[in-house]
C-alpha atoms as a PDB file:
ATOM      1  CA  UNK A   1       0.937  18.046  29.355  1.00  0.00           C
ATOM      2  CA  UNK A   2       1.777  14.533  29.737  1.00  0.00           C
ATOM      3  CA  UNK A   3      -0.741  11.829  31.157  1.00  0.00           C
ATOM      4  CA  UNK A   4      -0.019  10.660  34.322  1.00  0.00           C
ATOM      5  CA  UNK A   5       0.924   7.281  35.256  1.00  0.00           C
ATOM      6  CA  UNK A   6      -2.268   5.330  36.007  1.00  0.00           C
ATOM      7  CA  UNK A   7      -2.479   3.384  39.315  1.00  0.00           C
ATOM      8  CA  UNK A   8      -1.203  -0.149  39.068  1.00  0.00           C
ATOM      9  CA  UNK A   9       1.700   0.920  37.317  1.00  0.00           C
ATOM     10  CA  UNK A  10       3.131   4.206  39.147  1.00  0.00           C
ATOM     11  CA  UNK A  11       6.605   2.515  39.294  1.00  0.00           C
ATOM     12  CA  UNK A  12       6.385   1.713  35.221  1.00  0.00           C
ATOM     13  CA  UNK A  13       7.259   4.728  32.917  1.00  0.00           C
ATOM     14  CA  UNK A  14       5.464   5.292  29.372  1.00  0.00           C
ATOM     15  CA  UNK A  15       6.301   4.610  26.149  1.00  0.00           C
ATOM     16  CA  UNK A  16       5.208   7.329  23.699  1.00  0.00           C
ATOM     17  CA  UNK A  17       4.905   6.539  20.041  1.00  0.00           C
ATOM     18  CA  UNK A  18       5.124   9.974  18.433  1.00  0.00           C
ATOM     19  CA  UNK A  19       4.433  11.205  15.136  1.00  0.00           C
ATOM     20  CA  UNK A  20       6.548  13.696  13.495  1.00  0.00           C
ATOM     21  CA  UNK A  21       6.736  15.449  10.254  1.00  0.00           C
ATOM     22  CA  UNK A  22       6.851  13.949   6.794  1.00  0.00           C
ATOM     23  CA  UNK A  23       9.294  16.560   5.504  1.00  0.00           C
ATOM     24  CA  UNK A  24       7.396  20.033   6.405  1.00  0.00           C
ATOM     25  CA  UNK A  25       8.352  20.489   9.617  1.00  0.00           C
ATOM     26  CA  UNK A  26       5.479  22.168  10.970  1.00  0.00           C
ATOM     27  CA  UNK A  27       3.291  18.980  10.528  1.00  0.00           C
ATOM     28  CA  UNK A  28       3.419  18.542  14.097  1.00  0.00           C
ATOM     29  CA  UNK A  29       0.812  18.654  16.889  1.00  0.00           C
ATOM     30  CA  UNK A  30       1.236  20.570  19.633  1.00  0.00           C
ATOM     31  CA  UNK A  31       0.825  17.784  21.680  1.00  0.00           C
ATOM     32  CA  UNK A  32       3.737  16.018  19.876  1.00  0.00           C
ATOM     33  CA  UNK A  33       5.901  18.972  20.578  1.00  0.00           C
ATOM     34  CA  UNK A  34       4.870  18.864  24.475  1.00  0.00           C
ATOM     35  CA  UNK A  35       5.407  15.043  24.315  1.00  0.00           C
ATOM     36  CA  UNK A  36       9.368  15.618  23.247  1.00  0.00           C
ATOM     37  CA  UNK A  37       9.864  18.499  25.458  1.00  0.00           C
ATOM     38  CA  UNK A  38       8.741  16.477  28.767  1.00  0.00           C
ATOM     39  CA  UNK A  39      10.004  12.867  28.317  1.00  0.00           C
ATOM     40  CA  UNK A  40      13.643  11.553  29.714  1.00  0.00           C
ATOM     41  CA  UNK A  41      14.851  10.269  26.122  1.00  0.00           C
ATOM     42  CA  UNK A  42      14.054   9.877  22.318  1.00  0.00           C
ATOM     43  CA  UNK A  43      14.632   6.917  20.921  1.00  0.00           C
ATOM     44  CA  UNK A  44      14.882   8.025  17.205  1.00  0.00           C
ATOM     45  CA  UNK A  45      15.585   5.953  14.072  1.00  0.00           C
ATOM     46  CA  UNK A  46      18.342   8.077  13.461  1.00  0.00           C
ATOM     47  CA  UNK A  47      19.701  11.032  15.349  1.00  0.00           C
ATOM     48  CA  UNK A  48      21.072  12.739  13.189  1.00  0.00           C
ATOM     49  CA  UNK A  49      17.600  13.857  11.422  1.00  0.00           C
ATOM     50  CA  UNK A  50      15.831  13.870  14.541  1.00  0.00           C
ATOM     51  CA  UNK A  51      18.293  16.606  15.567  1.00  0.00           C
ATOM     52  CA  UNK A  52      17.086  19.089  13.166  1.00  0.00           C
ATOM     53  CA  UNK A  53      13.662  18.946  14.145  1.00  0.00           C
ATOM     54  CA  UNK A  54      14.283  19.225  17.787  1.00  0.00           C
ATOM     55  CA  UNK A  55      16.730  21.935  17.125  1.00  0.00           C
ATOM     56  CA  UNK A  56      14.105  24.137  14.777  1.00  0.00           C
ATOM     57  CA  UNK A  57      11.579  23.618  17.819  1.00  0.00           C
ATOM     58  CA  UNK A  58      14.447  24.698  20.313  1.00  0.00           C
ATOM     59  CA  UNK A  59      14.059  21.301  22.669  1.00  0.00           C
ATOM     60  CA  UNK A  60      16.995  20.166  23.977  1.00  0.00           C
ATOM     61  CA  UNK A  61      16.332  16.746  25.288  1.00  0.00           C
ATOM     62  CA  UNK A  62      19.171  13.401  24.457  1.00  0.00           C
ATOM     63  CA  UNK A  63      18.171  10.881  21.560  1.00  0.00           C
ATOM     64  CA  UNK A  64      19.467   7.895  21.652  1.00  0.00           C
ATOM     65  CA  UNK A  65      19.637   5.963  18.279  1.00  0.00           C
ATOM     66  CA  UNK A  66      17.129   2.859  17.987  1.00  0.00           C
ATOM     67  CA  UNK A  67      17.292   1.486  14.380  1.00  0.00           C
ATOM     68  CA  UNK A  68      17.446  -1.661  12.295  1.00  0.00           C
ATOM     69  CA  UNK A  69      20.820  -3.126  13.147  1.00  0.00           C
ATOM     70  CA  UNK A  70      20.342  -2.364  16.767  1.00  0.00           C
ATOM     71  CA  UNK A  71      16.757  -2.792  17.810  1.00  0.00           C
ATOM     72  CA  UNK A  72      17.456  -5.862  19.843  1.00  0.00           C
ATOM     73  CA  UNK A  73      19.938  -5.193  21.779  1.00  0.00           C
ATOM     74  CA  UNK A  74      18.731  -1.848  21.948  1.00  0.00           C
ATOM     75  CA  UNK A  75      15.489  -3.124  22.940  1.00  0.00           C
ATOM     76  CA  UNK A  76      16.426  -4.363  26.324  1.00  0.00           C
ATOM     77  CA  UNK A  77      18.390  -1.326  27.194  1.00  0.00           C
ATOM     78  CA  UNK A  78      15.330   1.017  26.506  1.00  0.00           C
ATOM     79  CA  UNK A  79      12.454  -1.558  28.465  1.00  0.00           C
ATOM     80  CA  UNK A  80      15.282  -1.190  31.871  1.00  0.00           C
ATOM     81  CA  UNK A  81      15.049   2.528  31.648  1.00  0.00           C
ATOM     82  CA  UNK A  82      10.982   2.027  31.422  1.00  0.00           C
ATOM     83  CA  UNK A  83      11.046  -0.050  34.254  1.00  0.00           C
ATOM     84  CA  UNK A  84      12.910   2.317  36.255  1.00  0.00           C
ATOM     85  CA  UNK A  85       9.662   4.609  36.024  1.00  0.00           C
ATOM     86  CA  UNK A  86      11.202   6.595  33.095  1.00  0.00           C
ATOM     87  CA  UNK A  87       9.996   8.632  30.040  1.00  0.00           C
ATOM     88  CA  UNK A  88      10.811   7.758  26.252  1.00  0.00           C
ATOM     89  CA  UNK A  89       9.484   9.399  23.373  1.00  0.00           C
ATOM     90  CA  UNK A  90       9.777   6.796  19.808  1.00  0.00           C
ATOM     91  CA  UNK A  91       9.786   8.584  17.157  1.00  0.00           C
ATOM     92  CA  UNK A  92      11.385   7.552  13.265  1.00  0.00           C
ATOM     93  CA  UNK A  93      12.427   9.354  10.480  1.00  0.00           C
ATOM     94  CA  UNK A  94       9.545  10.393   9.302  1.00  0.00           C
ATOM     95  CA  UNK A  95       5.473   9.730  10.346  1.00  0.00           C
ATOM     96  CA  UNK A  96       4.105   7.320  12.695  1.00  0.00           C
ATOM     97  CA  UNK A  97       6.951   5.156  14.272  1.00  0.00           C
ATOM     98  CA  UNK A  98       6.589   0.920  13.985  1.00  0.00           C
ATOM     99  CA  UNK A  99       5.091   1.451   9.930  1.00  0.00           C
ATOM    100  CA  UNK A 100       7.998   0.525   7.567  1.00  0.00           C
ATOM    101  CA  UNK A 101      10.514   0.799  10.811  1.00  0.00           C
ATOM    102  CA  UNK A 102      12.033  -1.149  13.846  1.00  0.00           C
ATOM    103  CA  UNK A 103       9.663   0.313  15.944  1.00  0.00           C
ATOM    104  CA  UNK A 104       7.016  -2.546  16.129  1.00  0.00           C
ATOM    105  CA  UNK A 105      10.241  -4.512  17.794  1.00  0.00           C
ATOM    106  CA  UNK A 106       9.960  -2.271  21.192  1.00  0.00           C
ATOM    107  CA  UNK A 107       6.710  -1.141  21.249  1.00  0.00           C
ATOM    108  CA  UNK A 108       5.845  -5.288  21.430  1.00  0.00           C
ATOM    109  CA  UNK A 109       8.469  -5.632  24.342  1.00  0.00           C
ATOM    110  CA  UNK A 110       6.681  -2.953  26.071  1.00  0.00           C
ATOM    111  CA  UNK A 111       3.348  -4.660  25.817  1.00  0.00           C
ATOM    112  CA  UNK A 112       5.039  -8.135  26.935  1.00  0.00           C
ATOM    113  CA  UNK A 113       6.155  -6.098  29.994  1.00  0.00           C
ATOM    114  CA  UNK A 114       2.846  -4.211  30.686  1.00  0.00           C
ATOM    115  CA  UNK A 115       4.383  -1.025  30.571  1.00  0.00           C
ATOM    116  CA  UNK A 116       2.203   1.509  29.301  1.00  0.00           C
ATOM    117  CA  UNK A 117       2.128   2.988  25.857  1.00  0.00           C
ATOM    118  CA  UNK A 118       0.571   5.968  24.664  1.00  0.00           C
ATOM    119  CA  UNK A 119      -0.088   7.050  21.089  1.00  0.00           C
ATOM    120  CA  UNK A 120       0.635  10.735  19.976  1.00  0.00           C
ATOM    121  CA  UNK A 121      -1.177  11.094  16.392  1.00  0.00           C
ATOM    122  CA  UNK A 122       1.074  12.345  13.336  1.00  0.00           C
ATOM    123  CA  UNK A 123       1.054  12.461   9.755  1.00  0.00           C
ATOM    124  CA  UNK A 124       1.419   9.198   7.999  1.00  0.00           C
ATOM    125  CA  UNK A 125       2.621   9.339   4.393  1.00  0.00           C
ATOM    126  CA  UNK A 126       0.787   6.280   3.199  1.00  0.00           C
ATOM    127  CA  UNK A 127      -3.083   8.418   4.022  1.00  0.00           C
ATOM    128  CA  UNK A 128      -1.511  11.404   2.308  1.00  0.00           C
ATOM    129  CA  UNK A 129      -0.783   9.984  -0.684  1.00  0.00           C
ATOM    130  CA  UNK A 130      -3.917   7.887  -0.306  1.00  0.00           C
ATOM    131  CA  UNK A 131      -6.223  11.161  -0.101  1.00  0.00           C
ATOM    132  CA  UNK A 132      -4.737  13.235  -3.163  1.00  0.00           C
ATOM    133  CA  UNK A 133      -4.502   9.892  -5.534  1.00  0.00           C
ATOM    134  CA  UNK A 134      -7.857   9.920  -6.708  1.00  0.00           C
ATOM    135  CA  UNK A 135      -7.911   6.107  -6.095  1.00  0.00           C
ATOM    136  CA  UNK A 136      -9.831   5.841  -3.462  1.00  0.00           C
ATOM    137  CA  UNK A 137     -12.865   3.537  -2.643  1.00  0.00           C
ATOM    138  CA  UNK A 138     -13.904   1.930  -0.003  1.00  0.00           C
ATOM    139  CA  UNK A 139     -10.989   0.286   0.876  1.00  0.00           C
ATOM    140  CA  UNK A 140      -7.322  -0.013   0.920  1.00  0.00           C
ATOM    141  CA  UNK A 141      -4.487  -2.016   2.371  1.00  0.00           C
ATOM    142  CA  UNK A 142      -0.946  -0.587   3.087  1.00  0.00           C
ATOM    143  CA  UNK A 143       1.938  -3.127   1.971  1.00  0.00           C
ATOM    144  CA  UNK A 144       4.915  -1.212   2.739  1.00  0.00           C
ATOM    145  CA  UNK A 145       7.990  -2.148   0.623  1.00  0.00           C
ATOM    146  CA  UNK A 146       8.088  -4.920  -1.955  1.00  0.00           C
ATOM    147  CA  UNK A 147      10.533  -7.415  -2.205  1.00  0.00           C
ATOM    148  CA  UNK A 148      13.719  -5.789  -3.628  1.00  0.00           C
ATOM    149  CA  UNK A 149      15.015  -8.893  -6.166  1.00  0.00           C
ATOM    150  CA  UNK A 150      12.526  -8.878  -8.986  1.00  0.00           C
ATOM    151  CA  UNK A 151      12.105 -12.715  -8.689  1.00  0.00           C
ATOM    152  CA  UNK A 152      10.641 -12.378  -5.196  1.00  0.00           C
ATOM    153  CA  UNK A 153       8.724  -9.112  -6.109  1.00  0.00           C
ATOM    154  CA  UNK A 154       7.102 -10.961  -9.091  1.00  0.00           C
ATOM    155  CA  UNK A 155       6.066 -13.674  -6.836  1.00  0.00           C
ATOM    156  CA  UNK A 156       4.131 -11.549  -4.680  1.00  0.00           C
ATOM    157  CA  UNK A 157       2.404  -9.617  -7.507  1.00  0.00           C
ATOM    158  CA  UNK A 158       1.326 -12.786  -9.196  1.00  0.00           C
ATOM    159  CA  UNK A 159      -0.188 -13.865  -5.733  1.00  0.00           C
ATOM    160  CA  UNK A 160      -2.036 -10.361  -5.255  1.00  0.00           C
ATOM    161  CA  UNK A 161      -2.938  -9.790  -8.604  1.00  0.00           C
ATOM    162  CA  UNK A 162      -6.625 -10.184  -7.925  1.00  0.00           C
ATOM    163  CA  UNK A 163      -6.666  -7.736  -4.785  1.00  0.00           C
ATOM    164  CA  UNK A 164      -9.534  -5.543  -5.780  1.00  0.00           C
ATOM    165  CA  UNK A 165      -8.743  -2.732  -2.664  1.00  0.00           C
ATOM    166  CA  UNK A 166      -6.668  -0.012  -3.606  1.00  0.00           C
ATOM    167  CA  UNK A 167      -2.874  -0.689  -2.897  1.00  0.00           C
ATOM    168  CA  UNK A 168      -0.432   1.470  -1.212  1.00  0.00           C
ATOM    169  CA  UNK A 169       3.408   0.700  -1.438  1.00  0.00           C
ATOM    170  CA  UNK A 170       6.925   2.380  -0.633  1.00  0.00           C
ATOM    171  CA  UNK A 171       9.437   2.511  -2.706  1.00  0.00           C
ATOM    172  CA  UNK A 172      13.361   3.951  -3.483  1.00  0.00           C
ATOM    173  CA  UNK A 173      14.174   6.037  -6.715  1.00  0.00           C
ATOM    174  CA  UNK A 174      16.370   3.428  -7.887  1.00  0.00           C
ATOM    175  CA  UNK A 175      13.887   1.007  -8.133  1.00  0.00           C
ATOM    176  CA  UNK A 176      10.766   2.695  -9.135  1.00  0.00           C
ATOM    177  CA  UNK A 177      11.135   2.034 -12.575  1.00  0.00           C
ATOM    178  CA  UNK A 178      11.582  -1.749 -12.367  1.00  0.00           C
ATOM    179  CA  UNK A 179       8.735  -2.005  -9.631  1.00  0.00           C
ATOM    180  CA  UNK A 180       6.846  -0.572 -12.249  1.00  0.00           C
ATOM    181  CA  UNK A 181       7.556  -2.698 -15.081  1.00  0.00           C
ATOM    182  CA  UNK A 182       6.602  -5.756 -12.826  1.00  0.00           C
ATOM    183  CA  UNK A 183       3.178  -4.305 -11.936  1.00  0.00           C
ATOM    184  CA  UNK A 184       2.376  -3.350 -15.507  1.00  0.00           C
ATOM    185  CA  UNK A 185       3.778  -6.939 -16.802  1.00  0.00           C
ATOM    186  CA  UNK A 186       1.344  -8.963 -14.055  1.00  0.00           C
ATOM    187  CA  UNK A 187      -1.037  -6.732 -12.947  1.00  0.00           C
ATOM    188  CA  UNK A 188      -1.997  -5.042 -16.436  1.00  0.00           C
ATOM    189  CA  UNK A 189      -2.043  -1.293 -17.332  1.00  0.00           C
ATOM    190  CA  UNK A 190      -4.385  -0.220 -13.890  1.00  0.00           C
ATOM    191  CA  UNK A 191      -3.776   3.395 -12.597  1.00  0.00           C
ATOM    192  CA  UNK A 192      -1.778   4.782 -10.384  1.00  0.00           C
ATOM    193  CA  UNK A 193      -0.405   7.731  -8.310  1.00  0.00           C
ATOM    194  CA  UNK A 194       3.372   8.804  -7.792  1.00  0.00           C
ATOM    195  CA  UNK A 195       3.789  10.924  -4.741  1.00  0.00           C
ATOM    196  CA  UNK A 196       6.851  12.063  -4.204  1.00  0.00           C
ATOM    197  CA  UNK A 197       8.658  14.385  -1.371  1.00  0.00           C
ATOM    198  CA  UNK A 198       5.382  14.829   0.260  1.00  0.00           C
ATOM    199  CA  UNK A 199       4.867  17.797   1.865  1.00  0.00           C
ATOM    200  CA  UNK A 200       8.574  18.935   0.995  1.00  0.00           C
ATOM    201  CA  UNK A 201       9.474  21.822  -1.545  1.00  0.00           C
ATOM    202  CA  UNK A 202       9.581  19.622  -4.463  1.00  0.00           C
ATOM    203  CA  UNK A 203       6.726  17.562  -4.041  1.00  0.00           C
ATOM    204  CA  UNK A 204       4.985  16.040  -6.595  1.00  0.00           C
ATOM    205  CA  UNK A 205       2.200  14.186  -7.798  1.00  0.00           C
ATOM    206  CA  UNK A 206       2.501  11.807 -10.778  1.00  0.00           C
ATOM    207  CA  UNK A 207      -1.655  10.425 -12.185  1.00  0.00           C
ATOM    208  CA  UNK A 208      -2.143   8.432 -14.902  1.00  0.00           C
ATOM    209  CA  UNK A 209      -1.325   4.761 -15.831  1.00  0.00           C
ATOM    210  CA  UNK A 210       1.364   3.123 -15.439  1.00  0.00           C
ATOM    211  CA  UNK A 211       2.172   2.776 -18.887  1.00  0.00           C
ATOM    212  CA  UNK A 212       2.339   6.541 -18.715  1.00  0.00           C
ATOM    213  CA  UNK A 213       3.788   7.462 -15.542  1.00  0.00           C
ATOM    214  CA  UNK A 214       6.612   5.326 -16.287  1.00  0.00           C
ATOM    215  CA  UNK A 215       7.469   7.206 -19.776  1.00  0.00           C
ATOM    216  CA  UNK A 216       7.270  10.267 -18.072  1.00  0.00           C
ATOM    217  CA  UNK A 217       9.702   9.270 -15.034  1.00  0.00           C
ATOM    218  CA  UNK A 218      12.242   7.013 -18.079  1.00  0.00           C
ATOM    219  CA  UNK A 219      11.960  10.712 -19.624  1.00  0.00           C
ATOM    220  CA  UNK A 220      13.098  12.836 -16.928  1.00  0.00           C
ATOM    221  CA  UNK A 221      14.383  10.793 -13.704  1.00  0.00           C
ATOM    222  CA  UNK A 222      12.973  10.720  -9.975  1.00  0.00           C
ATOM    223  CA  UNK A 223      14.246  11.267  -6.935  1.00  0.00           C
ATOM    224  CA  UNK A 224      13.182  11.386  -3.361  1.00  0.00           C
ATOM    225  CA  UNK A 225      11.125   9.306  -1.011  1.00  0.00           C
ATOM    226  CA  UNK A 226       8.100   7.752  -3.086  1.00  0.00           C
ATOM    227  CA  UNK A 227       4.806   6.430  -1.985  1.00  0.00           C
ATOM    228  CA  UNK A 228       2.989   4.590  -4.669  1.00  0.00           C
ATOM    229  CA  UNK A 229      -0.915   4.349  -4.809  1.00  0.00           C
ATOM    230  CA  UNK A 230      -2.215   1.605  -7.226  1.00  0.00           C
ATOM    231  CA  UNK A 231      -5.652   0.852  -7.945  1.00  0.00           C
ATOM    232  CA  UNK A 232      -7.257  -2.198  -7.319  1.00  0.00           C
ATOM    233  CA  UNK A 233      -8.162  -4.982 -10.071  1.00  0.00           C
ATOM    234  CA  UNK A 234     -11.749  -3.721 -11.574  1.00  0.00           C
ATOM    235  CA  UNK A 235     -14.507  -6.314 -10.894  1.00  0.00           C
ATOM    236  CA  UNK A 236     -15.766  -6.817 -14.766  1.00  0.00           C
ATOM    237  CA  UNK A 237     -19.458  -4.857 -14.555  1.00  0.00           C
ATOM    238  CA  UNK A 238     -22.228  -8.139 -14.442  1.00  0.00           C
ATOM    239  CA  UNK A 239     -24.124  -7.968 -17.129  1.00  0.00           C
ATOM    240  CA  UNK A 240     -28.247  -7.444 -17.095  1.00  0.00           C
ATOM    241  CA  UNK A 241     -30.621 -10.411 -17.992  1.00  0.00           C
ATOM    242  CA  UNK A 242     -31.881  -8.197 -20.828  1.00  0.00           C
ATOM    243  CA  UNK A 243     -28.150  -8.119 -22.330  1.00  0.00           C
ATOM    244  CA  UNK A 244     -27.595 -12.032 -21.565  1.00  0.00           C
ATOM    245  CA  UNK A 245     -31.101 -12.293 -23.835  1.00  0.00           C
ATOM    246  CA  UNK A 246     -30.018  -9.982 -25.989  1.00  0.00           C
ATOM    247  CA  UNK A 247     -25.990 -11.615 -26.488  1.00  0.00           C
ATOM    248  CA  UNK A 248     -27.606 -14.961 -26.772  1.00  0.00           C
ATOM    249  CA  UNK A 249     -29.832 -14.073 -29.932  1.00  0.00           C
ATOM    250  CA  UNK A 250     -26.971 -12.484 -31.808  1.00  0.00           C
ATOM    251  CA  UNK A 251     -25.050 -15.944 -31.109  1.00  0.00           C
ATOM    252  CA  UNK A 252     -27.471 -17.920 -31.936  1.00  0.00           C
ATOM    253  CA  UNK A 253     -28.393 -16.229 -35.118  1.00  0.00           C
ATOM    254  CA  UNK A 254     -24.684 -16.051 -35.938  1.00  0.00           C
ATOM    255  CA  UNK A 255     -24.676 -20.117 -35.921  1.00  0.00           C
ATOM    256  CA  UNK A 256     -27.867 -20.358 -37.672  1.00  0.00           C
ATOM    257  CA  UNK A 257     -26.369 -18.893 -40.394  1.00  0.00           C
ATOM    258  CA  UNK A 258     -23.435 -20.508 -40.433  1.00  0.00           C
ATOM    259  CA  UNK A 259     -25.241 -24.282 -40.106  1.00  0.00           C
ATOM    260  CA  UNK A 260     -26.778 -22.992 -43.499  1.00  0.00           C
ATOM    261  CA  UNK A 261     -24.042 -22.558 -45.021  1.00  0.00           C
ATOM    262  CA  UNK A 262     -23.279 -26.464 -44.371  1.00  0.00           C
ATOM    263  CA  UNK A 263     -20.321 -25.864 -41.859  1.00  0.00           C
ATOM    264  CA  UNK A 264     -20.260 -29.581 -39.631  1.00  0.00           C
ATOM    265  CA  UNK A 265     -20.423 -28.488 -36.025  1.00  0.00           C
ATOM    266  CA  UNK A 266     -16.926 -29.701 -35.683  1.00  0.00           C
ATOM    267  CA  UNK A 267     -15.923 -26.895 -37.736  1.00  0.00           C
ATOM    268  CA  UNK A 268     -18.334 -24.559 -36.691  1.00  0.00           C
ATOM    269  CA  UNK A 269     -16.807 -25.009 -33.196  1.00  0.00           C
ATOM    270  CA  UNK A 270     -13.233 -24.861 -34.239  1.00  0.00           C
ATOM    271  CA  UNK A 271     -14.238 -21.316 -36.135  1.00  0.00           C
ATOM    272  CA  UNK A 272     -15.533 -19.948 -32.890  1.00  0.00           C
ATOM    273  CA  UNK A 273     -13.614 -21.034 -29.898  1.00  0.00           C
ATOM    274  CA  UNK A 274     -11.689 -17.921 -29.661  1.00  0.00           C
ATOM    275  CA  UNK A 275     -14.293 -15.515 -31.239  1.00  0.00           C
ATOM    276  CA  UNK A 276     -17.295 -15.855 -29.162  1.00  0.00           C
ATOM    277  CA  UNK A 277     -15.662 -16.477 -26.447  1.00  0.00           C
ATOM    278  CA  UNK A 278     -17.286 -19.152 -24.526  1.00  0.00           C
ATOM    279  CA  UNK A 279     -16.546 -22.669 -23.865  1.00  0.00           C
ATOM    280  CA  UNK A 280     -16.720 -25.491 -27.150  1.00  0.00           C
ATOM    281  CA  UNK A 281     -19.505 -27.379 -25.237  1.00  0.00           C
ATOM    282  CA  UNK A 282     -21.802 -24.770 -24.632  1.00  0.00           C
ATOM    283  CA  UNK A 283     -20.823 -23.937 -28.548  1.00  0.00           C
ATOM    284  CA  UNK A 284     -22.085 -27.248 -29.132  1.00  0.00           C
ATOM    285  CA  UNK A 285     -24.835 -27.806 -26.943  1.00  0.00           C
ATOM    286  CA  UNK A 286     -26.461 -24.893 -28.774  1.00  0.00           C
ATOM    287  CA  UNK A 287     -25.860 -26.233 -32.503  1.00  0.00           C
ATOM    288  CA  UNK A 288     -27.674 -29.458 -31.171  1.00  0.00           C
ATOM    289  CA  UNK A 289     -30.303 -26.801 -29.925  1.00  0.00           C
ATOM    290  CA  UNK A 290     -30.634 -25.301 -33.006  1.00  0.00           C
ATOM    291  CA  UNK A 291     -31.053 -28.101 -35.192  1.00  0.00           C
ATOM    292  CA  UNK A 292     -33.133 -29.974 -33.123  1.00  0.00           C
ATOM    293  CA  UNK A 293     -35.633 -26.858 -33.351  1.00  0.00           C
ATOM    294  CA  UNK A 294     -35.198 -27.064 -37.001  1.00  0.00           C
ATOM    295  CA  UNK A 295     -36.175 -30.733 -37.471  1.00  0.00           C
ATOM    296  CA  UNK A 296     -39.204 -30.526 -35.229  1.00  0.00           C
END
């Protein structure tokens, strides 16, 4: 049943924010189902595909449409009808409303107006995909939708490219592919997990990395609603004081041998910049080691 109003605010009405299915439609609570059947209205991101879950559930309550070209002006008219001590149920097109959706819009206006807003728990497509990726850690962040133009998108994966959490995104069938090769250009080869049509007949479950995924999906094509799971950058593994000791002998026996062979340190350094990998003057403060330990 629904919660009464609590005292302070008996002449306010409640705003529910209820979570409905994914695509299966019987991921829904009970209490979500109870929560639709009692309320005055549902303001749903589109009608039209709210319909068909209220219809296979037999509830017969109005929906009014609350979406992104409307959600201001729309806004106002819903907060009047809370004020007048009414019902609404927000729901969107699929999981928990105000992710991804206009919803955030109202549900804000309601807490400028102190009305009172209850959460009904639902299935979220960004954990789903989360749980079966295998990408995992201990933590995550959700970015919803990346920039569409590829200038913009690259922008924001050159400025994340260190993130070490695991990243979840959204994103359309027509740009997959591109998304893709952006994250594989500036983030590297990491890997990743393609769901697709959670929960729905022909869902799906792409692993590998990206390099791979995306020569399986230039192969055959994709199509429905994707959510995209992409792991974090790896911290390089610190290396023991043994192996520092153990590096710095090989090096220095390396450059032994080559001051023997009567290479100037000039050369010595111009040989190795790019092969042993560290900085010329540390290259060079370790020649002038070496020879000083020869001379004494």
């Amino acid at each position: 049943m629904i919660k009464k109003d609590k005292e302070g605010i008996k002449n306010q009405g409640i705003l529910y924010i209820c979570g409905t299915p994914i695509g299966n439609l019987s991921d829904i609570t009970l209490r979500a189902l109870n929560t639709l059947k009692e309320v005055d209205l549902i303001a749903a991101e589109d009608t039209r595909h709210t319909q068909k879950l209220l219809n296979h559930y037999k509830i017969k309550k109005t929906a009014t449409s609350y979406h992104e070209h409307n959600k201001f002006k729309k806004t106002n008219y819903l907060i009047d009808i809370l004020r007048k001590g009414k019902k609404i149920a927000l729901v969107s097109d699929a999981g928990m409303p105000g992710i991804s959706d206009p919803g955030y819009v109202l549900i804000n206006a309601a807490i400028e107006e102190k009305i009172e807003i209850i959460p009904i728990p639902g299935v979220s497509a960004s954990l789903t995909a989360l749980v079966v990726s295998g990408l995992i850690k201990n933590s995550f962040i959700f970015e919803g939708f990346l920039p569409r133009k590829s200038n913009d998108r690259k922008k924001y994966l050159n400025k994340n490219k260190d993130e070490e959490r695991t990243i979840i995104i959204y994103e359309s069938p027509h740009r997959i592919k591109k998304t893709l090769a952006d994250v594989l250009e500036i983030w590297g080869d990491r890997k990743i997990a393609l769901a697709r049509e959670l929960t729905k007949k022909f869902e799906e479950i792409i692993r590998g990395s990206i390099s791979d995924v995306l020569a399986q999906i230039k192969q055959k094509g994709i199509k429905g609603e994707i959510t995209l799971v992409i792991q974090g950058k790896i911290e390089k593994e610190k290396k023991t004081s043994d192996e520092f000791i153990k590096e710095e002998k090989i090096i220095e026996e390396y450059l032994k041998k080559l001051i023997s062979k009567g290479y100037s340190n000039k050369k010595i350094i111009e040989m190795n910049k790019e092969k042993l990998n560290i900085p010329k003057n540390v290259i060079y403060k370790k020649l002038l080691e070496i020879k000083r330990e020869v001379k004494d």
